[in-house]
C-alpha atoms as a PDB file:
ATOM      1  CA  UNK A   1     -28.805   2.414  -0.684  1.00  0.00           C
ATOM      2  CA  UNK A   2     -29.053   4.771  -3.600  1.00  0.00           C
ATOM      3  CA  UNK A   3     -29.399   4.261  -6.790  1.00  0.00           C
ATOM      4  CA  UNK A   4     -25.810   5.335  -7.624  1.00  0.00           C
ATOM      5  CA  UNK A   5     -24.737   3.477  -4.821  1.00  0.00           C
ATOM      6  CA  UNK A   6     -26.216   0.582  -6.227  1.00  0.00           C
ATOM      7  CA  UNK A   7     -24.746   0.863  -9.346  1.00  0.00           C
ATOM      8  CA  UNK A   8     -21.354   0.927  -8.306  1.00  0.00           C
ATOM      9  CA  UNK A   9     -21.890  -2.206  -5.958  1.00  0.00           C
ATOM     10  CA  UNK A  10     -22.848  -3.828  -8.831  1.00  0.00           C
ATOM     11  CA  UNK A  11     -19.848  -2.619 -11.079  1.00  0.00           C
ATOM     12  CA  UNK A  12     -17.858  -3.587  -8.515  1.00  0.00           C
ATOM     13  CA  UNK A  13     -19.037  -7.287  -7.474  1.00  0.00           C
ATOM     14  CA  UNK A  14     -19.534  -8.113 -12.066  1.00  0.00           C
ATOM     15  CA  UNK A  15     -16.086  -6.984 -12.508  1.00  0.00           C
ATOM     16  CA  UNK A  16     -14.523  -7.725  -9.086  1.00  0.00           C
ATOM     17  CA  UNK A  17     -10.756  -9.188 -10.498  1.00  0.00           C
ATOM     18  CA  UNK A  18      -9.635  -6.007 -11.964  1.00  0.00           C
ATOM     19  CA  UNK A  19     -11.366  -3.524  -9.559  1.00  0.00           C
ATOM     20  CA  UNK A  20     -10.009  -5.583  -6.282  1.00  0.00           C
ATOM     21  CA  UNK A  21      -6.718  -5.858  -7.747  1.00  0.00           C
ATOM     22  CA  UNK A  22      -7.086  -9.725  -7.688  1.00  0.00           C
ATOM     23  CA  UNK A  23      -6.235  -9.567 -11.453  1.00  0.00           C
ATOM     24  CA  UNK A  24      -3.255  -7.181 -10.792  1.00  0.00           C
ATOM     25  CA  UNK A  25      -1.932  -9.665  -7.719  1.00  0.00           C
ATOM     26  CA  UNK A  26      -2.052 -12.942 -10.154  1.00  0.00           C
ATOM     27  CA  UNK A  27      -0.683 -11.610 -13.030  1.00  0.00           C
ATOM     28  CA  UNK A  28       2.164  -9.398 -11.404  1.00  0.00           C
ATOM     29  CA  UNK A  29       3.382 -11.459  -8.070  1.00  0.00           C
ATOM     30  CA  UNK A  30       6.849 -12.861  -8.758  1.00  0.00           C
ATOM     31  CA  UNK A  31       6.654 -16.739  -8.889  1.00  0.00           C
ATOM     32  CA  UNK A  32       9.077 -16.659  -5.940  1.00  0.00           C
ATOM     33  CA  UNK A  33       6.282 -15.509  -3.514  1.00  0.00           C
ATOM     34  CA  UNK A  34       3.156 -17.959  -5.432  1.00  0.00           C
ATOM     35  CA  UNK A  35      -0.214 -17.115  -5.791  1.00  0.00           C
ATOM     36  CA  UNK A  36      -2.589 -19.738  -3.997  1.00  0.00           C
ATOM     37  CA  UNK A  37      -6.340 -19.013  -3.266  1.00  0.00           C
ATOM     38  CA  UNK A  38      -7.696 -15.412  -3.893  1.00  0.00           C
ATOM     39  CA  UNK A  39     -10.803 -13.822  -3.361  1.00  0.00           C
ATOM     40  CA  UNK A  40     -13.021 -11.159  -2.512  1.00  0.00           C
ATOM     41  CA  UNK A  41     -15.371 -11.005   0.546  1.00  0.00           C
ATOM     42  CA  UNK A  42     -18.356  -8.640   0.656  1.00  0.00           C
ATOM     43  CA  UNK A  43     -19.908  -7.601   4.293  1.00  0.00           C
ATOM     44  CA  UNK A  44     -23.080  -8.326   4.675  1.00  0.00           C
ATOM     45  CA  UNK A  45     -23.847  -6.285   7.928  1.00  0.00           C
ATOM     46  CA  UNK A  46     -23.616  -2.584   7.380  1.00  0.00           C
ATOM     47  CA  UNK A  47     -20.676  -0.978   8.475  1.00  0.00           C
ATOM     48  CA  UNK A  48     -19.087   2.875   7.695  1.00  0.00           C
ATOM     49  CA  UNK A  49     -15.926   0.934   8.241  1.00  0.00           C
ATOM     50  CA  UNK A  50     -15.667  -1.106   5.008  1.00  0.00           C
ATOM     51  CA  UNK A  51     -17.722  -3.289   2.552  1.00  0.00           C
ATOM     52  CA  UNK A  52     -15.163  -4.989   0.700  1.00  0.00           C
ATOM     53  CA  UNK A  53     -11.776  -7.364   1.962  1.00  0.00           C
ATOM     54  CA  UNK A  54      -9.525  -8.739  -0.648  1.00  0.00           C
ATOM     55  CA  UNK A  55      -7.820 -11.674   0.799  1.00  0.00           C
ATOM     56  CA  UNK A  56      -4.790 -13.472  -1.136  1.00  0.00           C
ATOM     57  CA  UNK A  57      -2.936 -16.700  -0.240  1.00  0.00           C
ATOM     58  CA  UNK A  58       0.983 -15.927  -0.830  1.00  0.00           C
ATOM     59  CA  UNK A  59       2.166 -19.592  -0.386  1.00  0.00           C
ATOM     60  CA  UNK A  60       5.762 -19.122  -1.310  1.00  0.00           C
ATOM     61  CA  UNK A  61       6.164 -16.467   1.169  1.00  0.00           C
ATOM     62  CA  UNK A  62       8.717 -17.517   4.253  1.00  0.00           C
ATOM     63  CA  UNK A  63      10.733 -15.171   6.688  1.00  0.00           C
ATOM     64  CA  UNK A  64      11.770 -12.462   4.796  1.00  0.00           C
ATOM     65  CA  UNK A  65       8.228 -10.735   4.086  1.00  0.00           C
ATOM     66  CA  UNK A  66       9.839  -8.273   1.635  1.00  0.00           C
ATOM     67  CA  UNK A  67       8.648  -8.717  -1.611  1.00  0.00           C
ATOM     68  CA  UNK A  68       5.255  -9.703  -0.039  1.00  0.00           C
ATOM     69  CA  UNK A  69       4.791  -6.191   1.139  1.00  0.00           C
ATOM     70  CA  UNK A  70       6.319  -4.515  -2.152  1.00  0.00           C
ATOM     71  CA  UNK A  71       3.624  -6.551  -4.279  1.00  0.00           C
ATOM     72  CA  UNK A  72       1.082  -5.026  -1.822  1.00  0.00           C
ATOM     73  CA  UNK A  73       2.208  -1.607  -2.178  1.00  0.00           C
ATOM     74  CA  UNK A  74       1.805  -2.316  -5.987  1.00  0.00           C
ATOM     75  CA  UNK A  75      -1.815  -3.648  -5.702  1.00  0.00           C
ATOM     76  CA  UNK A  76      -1.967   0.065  -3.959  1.00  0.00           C
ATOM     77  CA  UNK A  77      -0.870   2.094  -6.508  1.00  0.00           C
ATOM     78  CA  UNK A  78      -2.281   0.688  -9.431  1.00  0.00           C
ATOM     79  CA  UNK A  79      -5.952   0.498  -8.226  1.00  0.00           C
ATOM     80  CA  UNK A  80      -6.403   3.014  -5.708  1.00  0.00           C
ATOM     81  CA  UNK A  81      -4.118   4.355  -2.884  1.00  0.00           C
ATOM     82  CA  UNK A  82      -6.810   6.723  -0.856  1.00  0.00           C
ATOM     83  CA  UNK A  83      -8.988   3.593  -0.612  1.00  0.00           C
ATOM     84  CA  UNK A  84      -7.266   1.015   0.294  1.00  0.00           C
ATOM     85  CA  UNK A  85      -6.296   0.384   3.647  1.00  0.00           C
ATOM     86  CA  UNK A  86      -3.676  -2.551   4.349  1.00  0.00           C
ATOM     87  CA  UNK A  87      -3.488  -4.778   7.310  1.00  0.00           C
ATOM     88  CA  UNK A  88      -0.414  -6.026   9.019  1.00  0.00           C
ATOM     89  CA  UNK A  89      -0.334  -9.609   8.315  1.00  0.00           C
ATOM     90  CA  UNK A  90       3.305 -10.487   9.601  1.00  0.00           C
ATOM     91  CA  UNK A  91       1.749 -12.019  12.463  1.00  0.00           C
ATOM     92  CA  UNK A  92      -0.888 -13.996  10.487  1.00  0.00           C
ATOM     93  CA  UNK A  93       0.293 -17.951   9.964  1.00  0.00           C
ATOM     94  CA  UNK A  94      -0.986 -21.300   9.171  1.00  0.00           C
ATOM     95  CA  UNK A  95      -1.703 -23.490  12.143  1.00  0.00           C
ATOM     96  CA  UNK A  96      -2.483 -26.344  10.885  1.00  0.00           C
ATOM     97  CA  UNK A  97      -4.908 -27.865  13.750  1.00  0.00           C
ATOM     98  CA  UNK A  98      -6.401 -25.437  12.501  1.00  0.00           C
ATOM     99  CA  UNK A  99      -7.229 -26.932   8.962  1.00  0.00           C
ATOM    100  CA  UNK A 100     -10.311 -28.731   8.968  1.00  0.00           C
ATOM    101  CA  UNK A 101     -10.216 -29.618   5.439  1.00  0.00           C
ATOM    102  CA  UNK A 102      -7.138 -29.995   3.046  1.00  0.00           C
ATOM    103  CA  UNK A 103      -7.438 -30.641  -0.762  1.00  0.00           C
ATOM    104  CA  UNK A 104      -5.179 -34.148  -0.631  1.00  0.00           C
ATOM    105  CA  UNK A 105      -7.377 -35.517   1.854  1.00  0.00           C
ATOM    106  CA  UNK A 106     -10.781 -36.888   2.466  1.00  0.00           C
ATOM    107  CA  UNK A 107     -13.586 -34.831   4.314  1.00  0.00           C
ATOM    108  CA  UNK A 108     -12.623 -35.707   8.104  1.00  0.00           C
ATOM    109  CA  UNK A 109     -15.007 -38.389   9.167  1.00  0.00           C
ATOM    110  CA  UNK A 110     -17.721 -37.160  11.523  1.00  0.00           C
ATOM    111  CA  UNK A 111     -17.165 -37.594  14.875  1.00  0.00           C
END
């Protein structure tokens, strides 16, 4: 990587609420739709494809996905439109054998 390169990385990952839009999501979402867990993930294999993936837990969301996807058109707008790329996430739900670990429980025992 180049210096510049660098720099921005760095910019980036110190002030990563604001320039991810994480900021934005928790202090803008309406309390109808919640804001759970949010984060930001950073690839670690080199890609031309992406570095960065801003992942949000919208726990009041149910059927109607509507002002889901009118918060993430916000989160567009306000940080940056030509660089963000959205996913749709419609299809994406909580199994729950899938949980291996929830915060009201004990660490499952080892089998």
């Amino acid at each position: 990587m180049d210096d510049e390169t660098d720099a921005r990385k760095k910019d980036f990952e110190e002030n990563w609420k604001e320039a991810s839009g994480a900021q934005f999501i928790t202090d803008n979402a309406p309390k109808s739709i919640g804001v759970g867990n949010i984060g930001v993930y950073r690839r670690f294999t080199p890609r031309n494809t992406f570095t960065y993936v801003l992942r949000a837990e919208l726990t009041g969301v149910g059927d109607d996905l509507t002002e889901a996807w009118n918060l993430v058109k916000k989160v567009r707008n306000k940080i940056s439109p030509e660089l963000f790329t959205e996913v749709n996430t419609s299809l994406y739900k909580i199994m729950p054998e899938t949980i291996l670990f929830h915060a009201d429980n004990k660490f499952p025992a080892p089998k």
